[in-house]
Protein backbone atom coordinates (compact mmCIF):
# COMPACT_ATOMS: atom_id res chain seq x y z
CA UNK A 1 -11.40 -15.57 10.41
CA UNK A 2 -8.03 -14.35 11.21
CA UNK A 3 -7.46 -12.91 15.21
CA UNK A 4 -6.17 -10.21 14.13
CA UNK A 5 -5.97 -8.52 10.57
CA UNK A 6 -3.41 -5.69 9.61
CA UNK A 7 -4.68 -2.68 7.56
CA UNK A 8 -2.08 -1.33 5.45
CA UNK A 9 -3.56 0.60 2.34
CA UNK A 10 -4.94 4.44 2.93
CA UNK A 11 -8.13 3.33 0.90
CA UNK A 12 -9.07 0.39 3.23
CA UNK A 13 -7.61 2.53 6.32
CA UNK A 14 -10.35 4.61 5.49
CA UNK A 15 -12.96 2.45 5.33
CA UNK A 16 -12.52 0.87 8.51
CA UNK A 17 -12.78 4.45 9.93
CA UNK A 18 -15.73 5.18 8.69
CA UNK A 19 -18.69 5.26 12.13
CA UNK A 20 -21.36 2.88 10.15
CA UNK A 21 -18.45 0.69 8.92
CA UNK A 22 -16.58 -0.07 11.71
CA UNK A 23 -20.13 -0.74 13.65
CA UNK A 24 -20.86 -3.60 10.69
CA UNK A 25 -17.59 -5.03 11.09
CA UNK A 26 -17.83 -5.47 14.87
CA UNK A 27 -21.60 -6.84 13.46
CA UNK A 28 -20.17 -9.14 11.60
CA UNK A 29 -18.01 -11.10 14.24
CA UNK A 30 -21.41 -13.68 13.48
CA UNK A 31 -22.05 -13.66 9.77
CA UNK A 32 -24.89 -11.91 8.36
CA UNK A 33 -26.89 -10.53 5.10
CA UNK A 34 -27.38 -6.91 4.59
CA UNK A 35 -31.56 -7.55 5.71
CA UNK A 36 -29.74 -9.05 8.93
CA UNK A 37 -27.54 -6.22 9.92
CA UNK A 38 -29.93 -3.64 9.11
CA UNK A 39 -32.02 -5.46 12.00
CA UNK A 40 -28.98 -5.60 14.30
CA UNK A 41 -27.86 -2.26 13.46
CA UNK A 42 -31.45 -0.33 13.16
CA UNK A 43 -30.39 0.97 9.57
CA UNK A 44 -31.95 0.84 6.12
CA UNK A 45 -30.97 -2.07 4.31
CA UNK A 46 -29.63 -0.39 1.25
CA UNK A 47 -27.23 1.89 3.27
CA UNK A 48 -25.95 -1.79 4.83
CA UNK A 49 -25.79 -3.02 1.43
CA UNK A 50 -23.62 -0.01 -0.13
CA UNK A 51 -20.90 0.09 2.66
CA UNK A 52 -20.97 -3.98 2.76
CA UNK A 53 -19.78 -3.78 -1.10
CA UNK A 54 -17.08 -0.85 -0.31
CA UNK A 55 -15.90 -3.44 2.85
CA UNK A 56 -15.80 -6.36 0.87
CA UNK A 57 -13.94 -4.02 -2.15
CA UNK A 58 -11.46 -3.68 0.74
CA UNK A 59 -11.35 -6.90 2.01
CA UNK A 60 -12.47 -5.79 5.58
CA UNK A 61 -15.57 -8.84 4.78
CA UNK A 62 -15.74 -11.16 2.41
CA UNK A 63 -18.93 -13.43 1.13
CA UNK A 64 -19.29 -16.42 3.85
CA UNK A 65 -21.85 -18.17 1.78
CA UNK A 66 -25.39 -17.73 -0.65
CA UNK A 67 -28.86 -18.53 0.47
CA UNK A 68 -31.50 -18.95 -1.93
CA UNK A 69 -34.71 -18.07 -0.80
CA UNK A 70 -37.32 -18.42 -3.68
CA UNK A 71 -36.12 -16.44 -6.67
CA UNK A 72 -34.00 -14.53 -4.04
CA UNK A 73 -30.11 -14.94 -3.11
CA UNK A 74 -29.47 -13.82 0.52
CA UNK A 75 -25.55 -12.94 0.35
CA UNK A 76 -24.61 -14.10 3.78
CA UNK A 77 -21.19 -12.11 4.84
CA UNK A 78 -18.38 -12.04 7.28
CA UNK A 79 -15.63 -10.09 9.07
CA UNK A 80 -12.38 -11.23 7.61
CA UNK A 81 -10.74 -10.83 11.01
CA UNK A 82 -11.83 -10.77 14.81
CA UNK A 83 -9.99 -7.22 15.52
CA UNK A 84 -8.06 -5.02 12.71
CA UNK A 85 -4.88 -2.94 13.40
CA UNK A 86 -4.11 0.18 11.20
CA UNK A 87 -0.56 0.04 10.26
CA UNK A 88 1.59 3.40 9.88
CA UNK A 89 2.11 2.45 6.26
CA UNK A 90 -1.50 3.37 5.81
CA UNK A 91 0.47 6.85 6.69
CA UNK A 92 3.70 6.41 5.24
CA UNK A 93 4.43 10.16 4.44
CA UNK A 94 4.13 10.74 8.27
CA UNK A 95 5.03 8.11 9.58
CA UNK A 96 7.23 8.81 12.96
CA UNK A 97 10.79 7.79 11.99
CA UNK A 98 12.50 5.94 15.31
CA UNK A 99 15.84 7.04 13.49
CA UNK A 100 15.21 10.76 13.44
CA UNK A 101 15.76 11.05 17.11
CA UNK A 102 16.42 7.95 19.40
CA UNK A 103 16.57 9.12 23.16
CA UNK A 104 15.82 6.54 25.53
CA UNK A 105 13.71 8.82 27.77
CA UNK A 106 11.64 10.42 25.27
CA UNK A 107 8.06 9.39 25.00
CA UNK A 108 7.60 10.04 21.57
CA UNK A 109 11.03 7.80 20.62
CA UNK A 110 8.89 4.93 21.97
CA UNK A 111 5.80 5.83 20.28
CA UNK A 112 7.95 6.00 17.02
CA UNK A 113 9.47 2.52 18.14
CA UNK A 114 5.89 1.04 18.60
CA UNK A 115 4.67 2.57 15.50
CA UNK A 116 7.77 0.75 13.93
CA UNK A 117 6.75 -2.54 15.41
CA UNK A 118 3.54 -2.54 14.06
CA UNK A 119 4.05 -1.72 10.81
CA UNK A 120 7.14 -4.81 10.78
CA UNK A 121 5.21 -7.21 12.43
CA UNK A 122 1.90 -6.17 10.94
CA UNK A 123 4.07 -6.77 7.42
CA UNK A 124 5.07 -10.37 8.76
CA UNK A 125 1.74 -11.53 9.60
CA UNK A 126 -0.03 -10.11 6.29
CA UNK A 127 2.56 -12.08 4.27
CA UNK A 128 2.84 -14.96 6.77
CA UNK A 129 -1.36 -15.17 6.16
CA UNK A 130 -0.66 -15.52 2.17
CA UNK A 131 1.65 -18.01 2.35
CA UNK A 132 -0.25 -19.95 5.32
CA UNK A 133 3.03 -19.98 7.38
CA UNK A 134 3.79 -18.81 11.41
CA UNK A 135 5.24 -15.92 12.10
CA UNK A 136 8.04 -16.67 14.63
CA UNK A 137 7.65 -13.77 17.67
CA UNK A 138 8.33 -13.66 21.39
CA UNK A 139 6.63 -11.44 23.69
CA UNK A 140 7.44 -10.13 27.43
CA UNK A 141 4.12 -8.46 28.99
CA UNK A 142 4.58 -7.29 32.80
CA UNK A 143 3.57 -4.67 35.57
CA UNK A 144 6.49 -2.75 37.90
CA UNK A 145 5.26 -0.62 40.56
CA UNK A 146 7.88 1.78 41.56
CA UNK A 147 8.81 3.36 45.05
CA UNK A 148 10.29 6.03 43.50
CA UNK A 149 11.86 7.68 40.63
CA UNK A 150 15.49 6.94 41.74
CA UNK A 151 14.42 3.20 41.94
CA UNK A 152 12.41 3.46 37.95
CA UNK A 153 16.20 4.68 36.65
CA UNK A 154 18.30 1.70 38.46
CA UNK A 155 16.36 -0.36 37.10
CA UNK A 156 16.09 0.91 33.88
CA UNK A 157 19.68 0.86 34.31
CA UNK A 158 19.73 -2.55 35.16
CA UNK A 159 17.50 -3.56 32.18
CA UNK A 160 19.64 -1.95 29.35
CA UNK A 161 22.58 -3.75 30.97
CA UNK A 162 21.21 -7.48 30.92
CA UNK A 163 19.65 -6.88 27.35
CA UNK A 164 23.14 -5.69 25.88
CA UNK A 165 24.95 -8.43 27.46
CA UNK A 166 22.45 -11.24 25.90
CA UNK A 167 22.40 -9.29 22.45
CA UNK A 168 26.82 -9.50 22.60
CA UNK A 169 26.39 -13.23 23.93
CA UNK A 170 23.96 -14.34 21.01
CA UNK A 171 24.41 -11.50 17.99
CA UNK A 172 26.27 -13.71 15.28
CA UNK A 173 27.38 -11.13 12.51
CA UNK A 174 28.90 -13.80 10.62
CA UNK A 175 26.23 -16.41 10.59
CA UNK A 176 25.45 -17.72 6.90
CA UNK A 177 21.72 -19.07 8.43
CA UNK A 178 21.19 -16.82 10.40
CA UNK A 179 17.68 -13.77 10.52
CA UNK A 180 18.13 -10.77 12.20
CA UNK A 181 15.65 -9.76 15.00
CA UNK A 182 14.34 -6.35 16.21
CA UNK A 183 14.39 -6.72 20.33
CA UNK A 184 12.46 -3.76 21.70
CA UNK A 185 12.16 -3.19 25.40
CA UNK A 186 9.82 -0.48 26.53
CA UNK A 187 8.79 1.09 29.96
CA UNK A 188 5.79 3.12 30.23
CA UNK A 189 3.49 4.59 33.02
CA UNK A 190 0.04 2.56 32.38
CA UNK A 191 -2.68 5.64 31.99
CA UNK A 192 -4.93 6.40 34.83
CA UNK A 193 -8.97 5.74 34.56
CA UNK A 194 -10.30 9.05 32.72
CA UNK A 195 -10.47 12.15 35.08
CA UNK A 196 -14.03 12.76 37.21
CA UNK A 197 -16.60 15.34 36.44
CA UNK A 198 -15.73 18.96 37.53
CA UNK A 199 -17.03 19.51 41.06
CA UNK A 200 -19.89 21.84 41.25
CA UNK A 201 -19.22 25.80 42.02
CA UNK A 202 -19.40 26.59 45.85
CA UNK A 203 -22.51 27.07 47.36
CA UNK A 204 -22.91 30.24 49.58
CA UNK A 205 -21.60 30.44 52.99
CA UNK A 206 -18.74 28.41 51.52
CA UNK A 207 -19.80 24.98 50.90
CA UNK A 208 -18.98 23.41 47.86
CA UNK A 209 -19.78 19.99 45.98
CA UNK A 210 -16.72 18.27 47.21
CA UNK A 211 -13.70 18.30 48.77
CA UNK A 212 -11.45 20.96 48.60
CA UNK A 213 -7.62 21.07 47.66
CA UNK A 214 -4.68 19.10 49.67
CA UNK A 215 -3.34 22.10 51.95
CA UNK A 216 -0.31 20.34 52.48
CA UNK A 217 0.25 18.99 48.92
CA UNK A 218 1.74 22.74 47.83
CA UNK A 219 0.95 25.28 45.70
CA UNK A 220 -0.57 24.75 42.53
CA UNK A 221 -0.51 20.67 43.36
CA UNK A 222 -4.12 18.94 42.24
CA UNK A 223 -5.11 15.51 41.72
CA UNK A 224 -2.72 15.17 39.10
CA UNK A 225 0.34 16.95 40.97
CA UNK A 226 -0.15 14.96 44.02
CA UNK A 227 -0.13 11.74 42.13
CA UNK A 228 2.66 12.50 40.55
CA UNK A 229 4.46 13.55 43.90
CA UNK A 230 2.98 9.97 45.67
CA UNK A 231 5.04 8.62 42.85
């Protein structure tokens, strides 16, 4: 079983999208027959059964082994891969384009950069599974709390300067050997836990449910506004 698994036809994209699918193959992290899942899942066996053969059409699962019991073969099956990324190819005729309008401060640039990355690297590792080969990669995760805007932009600044100068130091047009690399930097403001439930409507004589607006945050500044201003 692979870690991860790209998806890159709309058929199998599909498939894996489907509710009762996608709950057999997170089933199917441990191997299983249809009469099996049904049990895990609490559905008839011969809905398992049909969307096991349109997974397995896909290669989402694939046949781990045959039991026979009596004059019965259990089909015992498995997830081909431990996670499964959809990769914009799946979407080709949409895809976002990172080309159609770079701009280093625009959110949706970097979502078409990421959605670039995945489909390259998701390309390398399907063809780097065929050929039972490593993909070489190198990855940079990390966390930057900022004092302030002003101090986000220097070092931003900063950042594009040092990558440039190692890209000039090592970029080798001329190099007969040599495989060109992407390098992709991105900065992003890590989302917030979902917003709470609505506070209930004042109760009379002016008591309400909870806590009332910041007076000194300003006009027209809630939760969200204030965050953004503590920022």
């Amino acid at each position: 079983m692979l870690d991860v698994a790209v998806i890159e036809e709309p058929a199998a994209a599909e498939a894996s999208l489907d509710p009762v699918r996608s709950r057999i193959l997170a089933a199917l992290a441990e191997p299983g027959s249809a009469a099996m899942l049904a049990g895990r899942l609490g559905l008839p066996r011969q809905k398992v059964n049909y969307h096991l053969k349109e997974l397995e059409r896909h290669g989402l699962v694939e046949l781990a082994e045959e039991r026979r019991k009596g004059n019965v073969t259990e089909r015992i099956y498995a997830a081909t891969a431990a996670s499964y990324v959809i990769s914009p190819r799946a979407l080709s005729a949409v895809s976002p384009d990172p080309a159609r309008s770079p701009d280093q401060l625009s959110a949706h640039w970097l979502l078409a950069l990421g959605s670039r990355l995945v489909q390259e690297v998701g390309a390398l590792v399907t063809g780097a599974a065929r050929a039972r080969r490593r993909v070489a990669t190198f990855a940079v995760d990390a966390e930057v709390r900022f004092a302030s805007a002003a101090d986000r932009m220097a070092f931003a600044e900063e950042l594009t300067q040092a990558v440039t100068a190692l890209v000039s130091r090592y970029h080798d047009e001329a190099a007969p050997q040599g495989r060109t690399h992407r390098v992709i930097v991105g900065l992003h403001q890590i989302p917030g836990p979902p917003p709470a439930a609505a506070a209930p409507p004042a109760a009379p004589g002016g008591t309400s449910g909870g806590p009332g607006p910041d007076p000194e945050a300003g006009p027209g500044a809630g939760p969200e506004a204030r965050q953004e201003h503590a920022r």
